[in-house]
PDB file of N, CA and C in Angstrom:
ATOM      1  N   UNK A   1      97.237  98.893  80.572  1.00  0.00           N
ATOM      2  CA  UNK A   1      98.189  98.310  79.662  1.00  0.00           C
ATOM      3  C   UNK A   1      98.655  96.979  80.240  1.00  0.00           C
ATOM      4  N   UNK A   2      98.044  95.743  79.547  1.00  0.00           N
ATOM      5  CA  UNK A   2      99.040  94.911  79.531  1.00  0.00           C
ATOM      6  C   UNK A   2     100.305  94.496  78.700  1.00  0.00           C
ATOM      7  N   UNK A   3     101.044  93.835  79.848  1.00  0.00           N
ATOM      8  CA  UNK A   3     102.195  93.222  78.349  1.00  0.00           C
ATOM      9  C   UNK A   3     102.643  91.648  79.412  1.00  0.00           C
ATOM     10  N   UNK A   4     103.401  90.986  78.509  1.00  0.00           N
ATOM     11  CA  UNK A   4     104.188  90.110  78.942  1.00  0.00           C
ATOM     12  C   UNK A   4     105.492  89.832  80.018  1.00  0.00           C
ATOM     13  N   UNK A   5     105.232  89.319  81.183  1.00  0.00           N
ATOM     14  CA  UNK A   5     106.915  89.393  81.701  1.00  0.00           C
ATOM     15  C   UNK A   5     107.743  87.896  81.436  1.00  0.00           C
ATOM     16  N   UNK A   6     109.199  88.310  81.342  1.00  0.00           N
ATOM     17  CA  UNK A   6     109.899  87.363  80.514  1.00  0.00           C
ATOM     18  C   UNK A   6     110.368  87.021  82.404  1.00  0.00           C
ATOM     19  N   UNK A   7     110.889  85.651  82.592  1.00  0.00           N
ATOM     20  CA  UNK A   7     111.320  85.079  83.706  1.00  0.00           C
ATOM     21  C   UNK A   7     112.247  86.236  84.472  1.00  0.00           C
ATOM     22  N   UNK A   8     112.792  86.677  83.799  1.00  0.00           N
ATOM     23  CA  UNK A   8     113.942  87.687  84.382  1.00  0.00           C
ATOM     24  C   UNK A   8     113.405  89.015  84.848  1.00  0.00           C
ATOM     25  N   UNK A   9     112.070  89.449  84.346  1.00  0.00           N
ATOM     26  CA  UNK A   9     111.301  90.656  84.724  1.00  0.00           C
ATOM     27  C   UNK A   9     110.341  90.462  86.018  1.00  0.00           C
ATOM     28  N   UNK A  10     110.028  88.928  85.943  1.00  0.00           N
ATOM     29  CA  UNK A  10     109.316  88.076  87.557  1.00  0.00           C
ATOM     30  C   UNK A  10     110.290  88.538  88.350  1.00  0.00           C
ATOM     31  N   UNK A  11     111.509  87.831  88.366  1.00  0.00           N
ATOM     32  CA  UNK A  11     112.713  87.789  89.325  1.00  0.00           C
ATOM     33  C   UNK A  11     112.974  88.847  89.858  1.00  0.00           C
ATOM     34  N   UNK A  12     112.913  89.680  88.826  1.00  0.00           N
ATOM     35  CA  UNK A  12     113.621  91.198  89.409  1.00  0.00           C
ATOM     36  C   UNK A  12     112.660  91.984  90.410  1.00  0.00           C
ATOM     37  N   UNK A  13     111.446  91.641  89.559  1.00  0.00           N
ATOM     38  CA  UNK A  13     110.410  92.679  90.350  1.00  0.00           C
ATOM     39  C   UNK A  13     109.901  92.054  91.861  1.00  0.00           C
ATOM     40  N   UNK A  14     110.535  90.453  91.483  1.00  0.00           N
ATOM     41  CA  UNK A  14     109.859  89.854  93.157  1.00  0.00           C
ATOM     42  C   UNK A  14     111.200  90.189  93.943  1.00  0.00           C
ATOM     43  N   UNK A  15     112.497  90.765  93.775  1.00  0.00           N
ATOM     44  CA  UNK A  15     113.471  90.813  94.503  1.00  0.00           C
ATOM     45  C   UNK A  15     113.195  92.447  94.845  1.00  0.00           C
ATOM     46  N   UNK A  16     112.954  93.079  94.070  1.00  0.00           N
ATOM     47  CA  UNK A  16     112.545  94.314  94.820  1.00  0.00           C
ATOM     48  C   UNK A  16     111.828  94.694  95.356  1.00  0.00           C
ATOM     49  N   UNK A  17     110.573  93.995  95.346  1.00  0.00           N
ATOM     50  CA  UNK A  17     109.515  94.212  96.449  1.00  0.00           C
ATOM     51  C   UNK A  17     109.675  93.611  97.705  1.00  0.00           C
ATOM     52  N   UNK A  18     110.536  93.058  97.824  1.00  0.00           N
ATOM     53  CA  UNK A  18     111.068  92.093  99.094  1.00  0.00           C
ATOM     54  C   UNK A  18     111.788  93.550  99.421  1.00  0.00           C
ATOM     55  N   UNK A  19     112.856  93.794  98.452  1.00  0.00           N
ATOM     56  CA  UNK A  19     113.689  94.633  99.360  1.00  0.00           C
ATOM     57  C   UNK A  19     113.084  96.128  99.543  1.00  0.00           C
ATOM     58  N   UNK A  20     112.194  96.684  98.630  1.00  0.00           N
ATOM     59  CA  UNK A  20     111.089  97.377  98.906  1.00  0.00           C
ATOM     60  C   UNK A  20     110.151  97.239 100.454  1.00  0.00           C
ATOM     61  N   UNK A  21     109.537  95.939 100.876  1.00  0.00           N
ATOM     62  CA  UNK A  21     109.050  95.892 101.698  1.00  0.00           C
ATOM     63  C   UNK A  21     110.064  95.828 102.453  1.00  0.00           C
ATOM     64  N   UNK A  22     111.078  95.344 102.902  1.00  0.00           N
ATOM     65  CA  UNK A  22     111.762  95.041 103.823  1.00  0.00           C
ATOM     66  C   UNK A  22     112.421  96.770 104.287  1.00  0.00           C
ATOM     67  N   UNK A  23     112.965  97.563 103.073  1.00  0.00           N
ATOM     68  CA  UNK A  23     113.027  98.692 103.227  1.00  0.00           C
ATOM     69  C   UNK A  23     112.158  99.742 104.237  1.00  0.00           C
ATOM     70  N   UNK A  24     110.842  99.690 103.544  1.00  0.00           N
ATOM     71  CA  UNK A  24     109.833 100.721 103.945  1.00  0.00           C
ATOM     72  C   UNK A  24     109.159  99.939 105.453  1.00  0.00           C
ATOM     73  N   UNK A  25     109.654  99.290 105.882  1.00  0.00           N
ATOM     74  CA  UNK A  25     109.056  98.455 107.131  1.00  0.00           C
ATOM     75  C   UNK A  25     110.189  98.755 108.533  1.00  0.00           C
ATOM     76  N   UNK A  26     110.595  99.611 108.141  1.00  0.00           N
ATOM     77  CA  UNK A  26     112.081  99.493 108.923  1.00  0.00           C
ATOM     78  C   UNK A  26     111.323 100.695 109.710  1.00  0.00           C
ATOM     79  N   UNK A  27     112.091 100.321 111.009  1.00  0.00           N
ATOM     80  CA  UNK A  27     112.037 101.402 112.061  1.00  0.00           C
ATOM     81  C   UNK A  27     111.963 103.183 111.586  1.00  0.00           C
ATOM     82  N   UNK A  28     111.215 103.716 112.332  1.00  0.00           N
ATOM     83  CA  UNK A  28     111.143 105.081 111.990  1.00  0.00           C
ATOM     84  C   UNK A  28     112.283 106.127 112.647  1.00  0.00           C
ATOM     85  N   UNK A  29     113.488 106.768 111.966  1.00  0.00           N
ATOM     86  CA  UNK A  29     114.451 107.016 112.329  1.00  0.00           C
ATOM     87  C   UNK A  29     113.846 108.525 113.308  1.00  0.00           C
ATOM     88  N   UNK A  30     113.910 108.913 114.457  1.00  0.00           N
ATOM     89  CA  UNK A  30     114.138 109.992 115.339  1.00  0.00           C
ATOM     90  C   UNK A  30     114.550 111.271 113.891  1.00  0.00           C
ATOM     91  N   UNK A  31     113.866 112.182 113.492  1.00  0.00           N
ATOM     92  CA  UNK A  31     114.090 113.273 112.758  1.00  0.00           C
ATOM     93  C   UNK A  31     115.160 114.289 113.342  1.00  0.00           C
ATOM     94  N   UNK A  32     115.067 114.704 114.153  1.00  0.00           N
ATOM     95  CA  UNK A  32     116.410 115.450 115.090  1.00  0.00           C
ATOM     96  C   UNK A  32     117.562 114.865 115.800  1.00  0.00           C
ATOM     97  N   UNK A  33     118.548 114.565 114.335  1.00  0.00           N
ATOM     98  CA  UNK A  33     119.531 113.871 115.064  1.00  0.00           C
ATOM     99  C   UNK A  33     120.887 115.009 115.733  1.00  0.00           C
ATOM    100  N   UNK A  34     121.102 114.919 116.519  1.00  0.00           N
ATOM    101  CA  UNK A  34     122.279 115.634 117.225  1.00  0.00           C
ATOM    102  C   UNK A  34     123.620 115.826 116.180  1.00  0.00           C
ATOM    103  N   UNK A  35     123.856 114.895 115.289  1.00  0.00           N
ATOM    104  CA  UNK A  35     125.024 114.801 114.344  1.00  0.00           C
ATOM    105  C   UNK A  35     124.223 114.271 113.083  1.00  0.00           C
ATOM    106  N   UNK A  36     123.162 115.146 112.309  1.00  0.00           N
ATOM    107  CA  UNK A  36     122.730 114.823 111.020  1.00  0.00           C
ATOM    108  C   UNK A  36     123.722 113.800 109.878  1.00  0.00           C
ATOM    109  N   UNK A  37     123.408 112.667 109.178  1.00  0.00           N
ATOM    110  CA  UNK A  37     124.234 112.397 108.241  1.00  0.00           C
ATOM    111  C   UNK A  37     124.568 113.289 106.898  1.00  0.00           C
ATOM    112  N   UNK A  38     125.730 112.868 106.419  1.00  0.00           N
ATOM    113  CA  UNK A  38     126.266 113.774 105.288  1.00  0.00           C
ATOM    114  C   UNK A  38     125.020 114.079 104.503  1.00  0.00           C
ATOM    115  N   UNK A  39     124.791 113.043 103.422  1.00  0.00           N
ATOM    116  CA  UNK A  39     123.781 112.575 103.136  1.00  0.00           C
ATOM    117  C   UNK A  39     122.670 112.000 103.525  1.00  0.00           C
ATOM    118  N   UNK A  40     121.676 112.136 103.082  1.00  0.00           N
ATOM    119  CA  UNK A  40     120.332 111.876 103.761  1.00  0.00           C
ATOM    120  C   UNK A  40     119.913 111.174 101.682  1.00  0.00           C
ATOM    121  N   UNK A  41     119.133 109.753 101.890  1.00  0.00           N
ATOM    122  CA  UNK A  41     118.076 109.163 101.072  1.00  0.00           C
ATOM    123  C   UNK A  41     116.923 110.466 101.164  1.00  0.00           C
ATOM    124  N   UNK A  42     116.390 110.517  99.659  1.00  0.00           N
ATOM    125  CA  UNK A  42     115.307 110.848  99.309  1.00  0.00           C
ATOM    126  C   UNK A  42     114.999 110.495  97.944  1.00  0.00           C
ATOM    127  N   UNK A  43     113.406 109.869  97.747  1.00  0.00           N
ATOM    128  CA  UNK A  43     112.617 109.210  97.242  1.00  0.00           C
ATOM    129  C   UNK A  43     111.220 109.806  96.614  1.00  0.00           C
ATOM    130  N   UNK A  44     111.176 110.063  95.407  1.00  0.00           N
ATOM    131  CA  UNK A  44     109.608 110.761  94.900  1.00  0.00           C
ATOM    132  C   UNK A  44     108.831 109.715  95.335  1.00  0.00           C
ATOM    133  N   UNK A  45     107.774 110.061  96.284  1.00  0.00           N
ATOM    134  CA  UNK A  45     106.630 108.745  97.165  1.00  0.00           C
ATOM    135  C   UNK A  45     105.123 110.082  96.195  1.00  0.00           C
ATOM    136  N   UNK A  46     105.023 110.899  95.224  1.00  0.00           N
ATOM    137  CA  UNK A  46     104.288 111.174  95.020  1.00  0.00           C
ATOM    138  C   UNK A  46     102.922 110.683  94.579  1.00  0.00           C
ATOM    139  N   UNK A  47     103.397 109.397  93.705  1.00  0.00           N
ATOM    140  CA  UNK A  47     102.251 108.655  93.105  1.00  0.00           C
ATOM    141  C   UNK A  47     101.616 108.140  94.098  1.00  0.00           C
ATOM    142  N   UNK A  48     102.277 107.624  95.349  1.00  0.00           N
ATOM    143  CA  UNK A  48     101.226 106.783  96.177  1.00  0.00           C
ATOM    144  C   UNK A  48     100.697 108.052  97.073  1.00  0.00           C
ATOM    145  N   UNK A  49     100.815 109.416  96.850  1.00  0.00           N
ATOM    146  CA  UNK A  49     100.499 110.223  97.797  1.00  0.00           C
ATOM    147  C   UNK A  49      98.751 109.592  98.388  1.00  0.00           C
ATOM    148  N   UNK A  50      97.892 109.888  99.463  1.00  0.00           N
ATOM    149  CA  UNK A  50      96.994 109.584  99.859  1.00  0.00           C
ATOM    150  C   UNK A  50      96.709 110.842 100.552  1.00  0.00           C
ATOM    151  N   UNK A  51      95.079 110.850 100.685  1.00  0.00           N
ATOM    152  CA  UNK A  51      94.432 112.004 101.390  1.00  0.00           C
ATOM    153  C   UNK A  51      94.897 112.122 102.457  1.00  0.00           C
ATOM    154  N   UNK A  52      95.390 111.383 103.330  1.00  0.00           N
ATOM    155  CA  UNK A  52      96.092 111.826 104.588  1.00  0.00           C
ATOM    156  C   UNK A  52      97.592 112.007 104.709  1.00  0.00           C
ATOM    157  N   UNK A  53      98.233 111.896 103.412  1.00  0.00           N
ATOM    158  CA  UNK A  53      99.788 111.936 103.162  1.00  0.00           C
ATOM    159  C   UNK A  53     100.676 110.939 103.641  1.00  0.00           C
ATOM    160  N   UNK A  54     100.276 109.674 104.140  1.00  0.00           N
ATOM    161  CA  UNK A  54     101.243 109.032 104.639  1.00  0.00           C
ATOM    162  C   UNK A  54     101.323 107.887 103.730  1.00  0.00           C
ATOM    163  N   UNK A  55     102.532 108.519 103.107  1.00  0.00           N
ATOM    164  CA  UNK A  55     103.329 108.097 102.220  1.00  0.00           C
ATOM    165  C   UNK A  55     103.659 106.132 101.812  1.00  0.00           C
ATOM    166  N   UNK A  56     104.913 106.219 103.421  1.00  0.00           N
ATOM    167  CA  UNK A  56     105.062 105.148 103.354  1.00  0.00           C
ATOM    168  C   UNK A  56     103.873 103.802 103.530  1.00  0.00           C
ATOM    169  N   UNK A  57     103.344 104.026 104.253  1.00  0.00           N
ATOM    170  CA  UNK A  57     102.055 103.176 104.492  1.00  0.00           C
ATOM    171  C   UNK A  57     101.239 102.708 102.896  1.00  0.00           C
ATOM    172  N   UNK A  58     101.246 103.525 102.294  1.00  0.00           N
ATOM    173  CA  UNK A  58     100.272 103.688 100.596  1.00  0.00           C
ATOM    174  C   UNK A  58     101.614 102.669 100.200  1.00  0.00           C
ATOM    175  N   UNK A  59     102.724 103.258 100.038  1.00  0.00           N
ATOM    176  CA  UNK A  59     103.865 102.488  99.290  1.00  0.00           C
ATOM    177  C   UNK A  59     104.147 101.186  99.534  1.00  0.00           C
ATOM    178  N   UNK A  60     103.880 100.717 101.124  1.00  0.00           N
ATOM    179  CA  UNK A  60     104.345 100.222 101.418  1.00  0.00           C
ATOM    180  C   UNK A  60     103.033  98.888 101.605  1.00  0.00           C
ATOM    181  N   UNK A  61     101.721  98.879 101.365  1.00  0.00           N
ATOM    182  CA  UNK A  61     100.429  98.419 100.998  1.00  0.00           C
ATOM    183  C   UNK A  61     100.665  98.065  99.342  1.00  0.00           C
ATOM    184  N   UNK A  62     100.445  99.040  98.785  1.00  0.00           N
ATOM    185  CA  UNK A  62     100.961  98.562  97.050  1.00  0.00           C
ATOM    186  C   UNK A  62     101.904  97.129  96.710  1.00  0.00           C
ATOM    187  N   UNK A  63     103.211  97.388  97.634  1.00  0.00           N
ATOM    188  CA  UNK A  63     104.425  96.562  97.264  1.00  0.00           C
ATOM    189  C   UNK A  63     103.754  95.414  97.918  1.00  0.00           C
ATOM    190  N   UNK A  64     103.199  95.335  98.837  1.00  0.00           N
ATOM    191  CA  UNK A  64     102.328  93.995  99.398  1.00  0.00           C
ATOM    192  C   UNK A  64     101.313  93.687  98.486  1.00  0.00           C
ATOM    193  N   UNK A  65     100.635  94.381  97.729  1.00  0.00           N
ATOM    194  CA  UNK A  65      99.702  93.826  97.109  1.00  0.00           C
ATOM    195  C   UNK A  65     100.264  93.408  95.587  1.00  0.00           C
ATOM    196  N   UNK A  66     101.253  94.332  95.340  1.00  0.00           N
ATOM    197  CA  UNK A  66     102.020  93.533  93.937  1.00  0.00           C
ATOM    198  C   UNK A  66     102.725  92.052  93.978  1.00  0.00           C
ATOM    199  N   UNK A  67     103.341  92.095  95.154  1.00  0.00           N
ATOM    200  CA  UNK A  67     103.572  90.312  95.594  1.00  0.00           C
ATOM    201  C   UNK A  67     102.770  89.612  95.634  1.00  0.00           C
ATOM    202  N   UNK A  68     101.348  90.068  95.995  1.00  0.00           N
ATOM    203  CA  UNK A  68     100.515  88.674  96.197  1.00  0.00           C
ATOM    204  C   UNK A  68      99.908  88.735  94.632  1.00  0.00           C
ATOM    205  N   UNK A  69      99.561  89.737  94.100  1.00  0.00           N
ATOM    206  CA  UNK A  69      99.451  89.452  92.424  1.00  0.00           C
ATOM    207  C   UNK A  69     100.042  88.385  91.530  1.00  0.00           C
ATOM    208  N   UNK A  70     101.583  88.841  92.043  1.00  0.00           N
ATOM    209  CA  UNK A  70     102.549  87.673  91.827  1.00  0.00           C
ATOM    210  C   UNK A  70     102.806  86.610  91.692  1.00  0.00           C
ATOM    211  N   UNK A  71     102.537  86.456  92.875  1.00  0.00           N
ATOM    212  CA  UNK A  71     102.327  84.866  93.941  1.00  0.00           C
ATOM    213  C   UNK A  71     101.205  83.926  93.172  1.00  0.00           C
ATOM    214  N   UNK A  72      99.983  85.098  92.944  1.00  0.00           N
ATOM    215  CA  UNK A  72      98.791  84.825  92.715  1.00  0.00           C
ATOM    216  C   UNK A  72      98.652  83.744  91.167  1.00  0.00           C
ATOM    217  N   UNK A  73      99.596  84.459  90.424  1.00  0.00           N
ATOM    218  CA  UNK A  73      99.745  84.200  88.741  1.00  0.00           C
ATOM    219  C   UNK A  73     100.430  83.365  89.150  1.00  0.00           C
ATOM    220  N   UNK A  74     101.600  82.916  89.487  1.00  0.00           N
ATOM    221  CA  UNK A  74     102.853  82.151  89.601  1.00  0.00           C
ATOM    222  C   UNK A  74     101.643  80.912  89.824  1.00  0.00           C
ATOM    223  N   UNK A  75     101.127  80.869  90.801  1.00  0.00           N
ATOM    224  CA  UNK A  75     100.111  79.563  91.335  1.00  0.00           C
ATOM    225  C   UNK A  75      99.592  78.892  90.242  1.00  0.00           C
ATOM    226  N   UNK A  76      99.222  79.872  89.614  1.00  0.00           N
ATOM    227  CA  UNK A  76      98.601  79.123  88.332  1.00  0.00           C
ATOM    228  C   UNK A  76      98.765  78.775  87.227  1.00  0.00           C
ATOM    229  N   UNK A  77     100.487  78.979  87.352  1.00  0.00           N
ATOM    230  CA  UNK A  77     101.069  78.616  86.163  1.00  0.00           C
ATOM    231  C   UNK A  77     101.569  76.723  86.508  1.00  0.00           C
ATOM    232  N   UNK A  78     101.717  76.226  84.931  1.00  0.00           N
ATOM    233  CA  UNK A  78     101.936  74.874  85.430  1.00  0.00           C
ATOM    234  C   UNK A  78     103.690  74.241  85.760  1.00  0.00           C
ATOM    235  N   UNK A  79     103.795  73.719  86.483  1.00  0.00           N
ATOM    236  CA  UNK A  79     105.411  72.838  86.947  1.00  0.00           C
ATOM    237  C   UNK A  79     105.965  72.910  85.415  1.00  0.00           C
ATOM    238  N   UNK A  80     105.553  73.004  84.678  1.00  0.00           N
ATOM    239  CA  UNK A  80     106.624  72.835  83.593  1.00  0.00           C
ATOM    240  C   UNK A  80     107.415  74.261  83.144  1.00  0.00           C
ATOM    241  N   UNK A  81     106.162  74.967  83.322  1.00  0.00           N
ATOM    242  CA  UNK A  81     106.461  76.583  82.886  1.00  0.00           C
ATOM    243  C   UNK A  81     106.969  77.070  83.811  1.00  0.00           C
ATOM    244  N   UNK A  82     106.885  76.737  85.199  1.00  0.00           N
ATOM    245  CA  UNK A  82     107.972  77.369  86.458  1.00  0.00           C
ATOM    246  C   UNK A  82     109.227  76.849  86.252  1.00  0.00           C
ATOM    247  N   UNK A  83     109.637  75.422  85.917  1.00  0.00           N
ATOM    248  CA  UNK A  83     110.364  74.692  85.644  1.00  0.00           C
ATOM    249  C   UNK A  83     111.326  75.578  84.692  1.00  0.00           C
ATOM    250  N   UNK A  84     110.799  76.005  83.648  1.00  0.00           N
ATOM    251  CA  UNK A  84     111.266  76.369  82.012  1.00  0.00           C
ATOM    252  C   UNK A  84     111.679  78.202  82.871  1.00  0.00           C
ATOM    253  N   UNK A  85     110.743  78.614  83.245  1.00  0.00           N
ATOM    254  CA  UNK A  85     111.328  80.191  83.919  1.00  0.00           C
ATOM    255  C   UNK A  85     112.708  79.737  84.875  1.00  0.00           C
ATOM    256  N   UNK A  86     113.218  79.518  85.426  1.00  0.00           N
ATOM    257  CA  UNK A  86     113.961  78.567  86.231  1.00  0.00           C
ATOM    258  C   UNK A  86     115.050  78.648  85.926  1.00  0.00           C
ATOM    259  N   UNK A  87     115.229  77.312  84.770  1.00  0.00           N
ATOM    260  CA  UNK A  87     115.883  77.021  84.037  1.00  0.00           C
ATOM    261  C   UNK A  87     116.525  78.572  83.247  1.00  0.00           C
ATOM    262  N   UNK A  88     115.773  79.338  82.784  1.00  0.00           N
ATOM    263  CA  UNK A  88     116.207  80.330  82.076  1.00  0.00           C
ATOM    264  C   UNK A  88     117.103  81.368  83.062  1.00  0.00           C
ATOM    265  N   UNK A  89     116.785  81.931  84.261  1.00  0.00           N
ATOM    266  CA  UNK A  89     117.345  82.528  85.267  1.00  0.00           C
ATOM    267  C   UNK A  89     118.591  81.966  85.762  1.00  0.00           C
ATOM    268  N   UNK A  90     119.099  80.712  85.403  1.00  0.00           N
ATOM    269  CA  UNK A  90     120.145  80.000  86.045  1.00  0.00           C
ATOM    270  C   UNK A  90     121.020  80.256  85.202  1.00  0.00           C
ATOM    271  N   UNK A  91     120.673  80.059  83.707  1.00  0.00           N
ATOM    272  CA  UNK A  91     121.030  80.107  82.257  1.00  0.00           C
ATOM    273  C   UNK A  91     121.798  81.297  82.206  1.00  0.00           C
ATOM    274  N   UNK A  92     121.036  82.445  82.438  1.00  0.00           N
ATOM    275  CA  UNK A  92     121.130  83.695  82.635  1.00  0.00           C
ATOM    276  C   UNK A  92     122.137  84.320  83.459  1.00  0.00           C
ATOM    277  N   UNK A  93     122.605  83.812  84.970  1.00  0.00           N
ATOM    278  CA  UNK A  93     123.102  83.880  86.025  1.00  0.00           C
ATOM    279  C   UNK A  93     122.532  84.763  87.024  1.00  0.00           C
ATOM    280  N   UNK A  94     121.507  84.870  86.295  1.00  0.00           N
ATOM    281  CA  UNK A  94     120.518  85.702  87.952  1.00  0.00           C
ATOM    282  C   UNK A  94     120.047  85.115  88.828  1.00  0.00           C
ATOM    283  N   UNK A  95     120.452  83.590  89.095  1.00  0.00           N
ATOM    284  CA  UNK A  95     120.270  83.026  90.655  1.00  0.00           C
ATOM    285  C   UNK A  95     120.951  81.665  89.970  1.00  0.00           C
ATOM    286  N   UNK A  96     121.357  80.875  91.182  1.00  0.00           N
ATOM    287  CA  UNK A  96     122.136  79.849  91.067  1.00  0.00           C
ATOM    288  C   UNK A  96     121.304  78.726  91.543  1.00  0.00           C
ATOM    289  N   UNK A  97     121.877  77.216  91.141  1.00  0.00           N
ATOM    290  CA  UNK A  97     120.792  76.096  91.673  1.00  0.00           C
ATOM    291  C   UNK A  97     120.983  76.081  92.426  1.00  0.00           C
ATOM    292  N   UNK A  98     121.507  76.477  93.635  1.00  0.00           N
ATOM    293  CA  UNK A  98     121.792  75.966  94.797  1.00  0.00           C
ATOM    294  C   UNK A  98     120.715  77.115  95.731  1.00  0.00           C
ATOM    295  N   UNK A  99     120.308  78.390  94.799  1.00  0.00           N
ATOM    296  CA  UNK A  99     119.025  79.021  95.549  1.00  0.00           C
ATOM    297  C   UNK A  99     117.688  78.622  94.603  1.00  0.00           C
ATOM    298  N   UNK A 100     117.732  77.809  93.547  1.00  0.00           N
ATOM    299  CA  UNK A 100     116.239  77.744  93.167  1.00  0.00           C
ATOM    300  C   UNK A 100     115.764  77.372  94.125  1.00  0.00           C
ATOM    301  N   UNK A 101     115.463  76.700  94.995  1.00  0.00           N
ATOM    302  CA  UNK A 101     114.606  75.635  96.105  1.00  0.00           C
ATOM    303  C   UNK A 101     114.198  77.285  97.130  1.00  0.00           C
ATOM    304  N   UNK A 102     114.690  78.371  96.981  1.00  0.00           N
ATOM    305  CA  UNK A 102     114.748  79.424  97.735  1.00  0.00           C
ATOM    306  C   UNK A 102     113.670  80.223  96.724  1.00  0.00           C
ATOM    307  N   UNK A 103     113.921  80.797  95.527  1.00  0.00           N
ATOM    308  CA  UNK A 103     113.256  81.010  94.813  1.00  0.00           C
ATOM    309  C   UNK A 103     111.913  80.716  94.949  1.00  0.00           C
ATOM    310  N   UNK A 104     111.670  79.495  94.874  1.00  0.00           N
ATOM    311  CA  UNK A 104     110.268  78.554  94.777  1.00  0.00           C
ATOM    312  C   UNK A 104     109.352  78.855  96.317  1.00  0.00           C
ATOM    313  N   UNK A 105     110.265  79.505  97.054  1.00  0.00           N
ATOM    314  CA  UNK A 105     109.435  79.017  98.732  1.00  0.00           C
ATOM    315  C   UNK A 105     109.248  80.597  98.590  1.00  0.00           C
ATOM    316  N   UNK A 106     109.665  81.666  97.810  1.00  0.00           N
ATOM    317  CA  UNK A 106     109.433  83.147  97.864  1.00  0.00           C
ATOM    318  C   UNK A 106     108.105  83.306  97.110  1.00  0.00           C
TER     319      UNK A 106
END
């Protein structure tokens, strides 16, 4: 299935794979902690399950390869149409001019 993403569906999905990768890249916490937290995060990682089960690694390969997809299209779109996505996100208030120049280097 394809479909269309509108500037604001780029944005979002390149801010979560950042924080996606940045997430799943993080140190591996010691499982036997002496003072368990209240709460403990948990996450369905089923879809990326892999024949050897390791989870994060599959998840965490995907979210790298959906950025460079990204990256990939973005390249080939022209200065006017990055320009015009831009413009609309500022419009919007989902990033400010003072981070487009930040935007553009992501």
């Amino acid at each position: 299935m394809e479909f269309n993403l509108t500037a604001k569906d780029k944005h979002a999905l390149k801010s979560l794979s950042r924080d996606l990768r940045d997430m799943f890249s993080m140190k591996k916490v010691e499982d036997r902690l002496e003072n368990p937290p209240e709460y403990t995060k948990v996450f369905d990682a089923t879809f990326f399950k892999s024949v050897e089960g390791n989870y994060l690694a599959e998840m965490l390969n995907w979210v790298e390869d959906f950025r460079k997809r990204i990256d990939d299209e973005e390249s080939n779109q022209s200065k006017e149409e990055l320009d015009s996505e831009t413009k609309q996100l500022i419009h919007a208030g989902w990033i400010t001019e003072q981070n487009e120049n930040e935007r553009l280097k992501t």
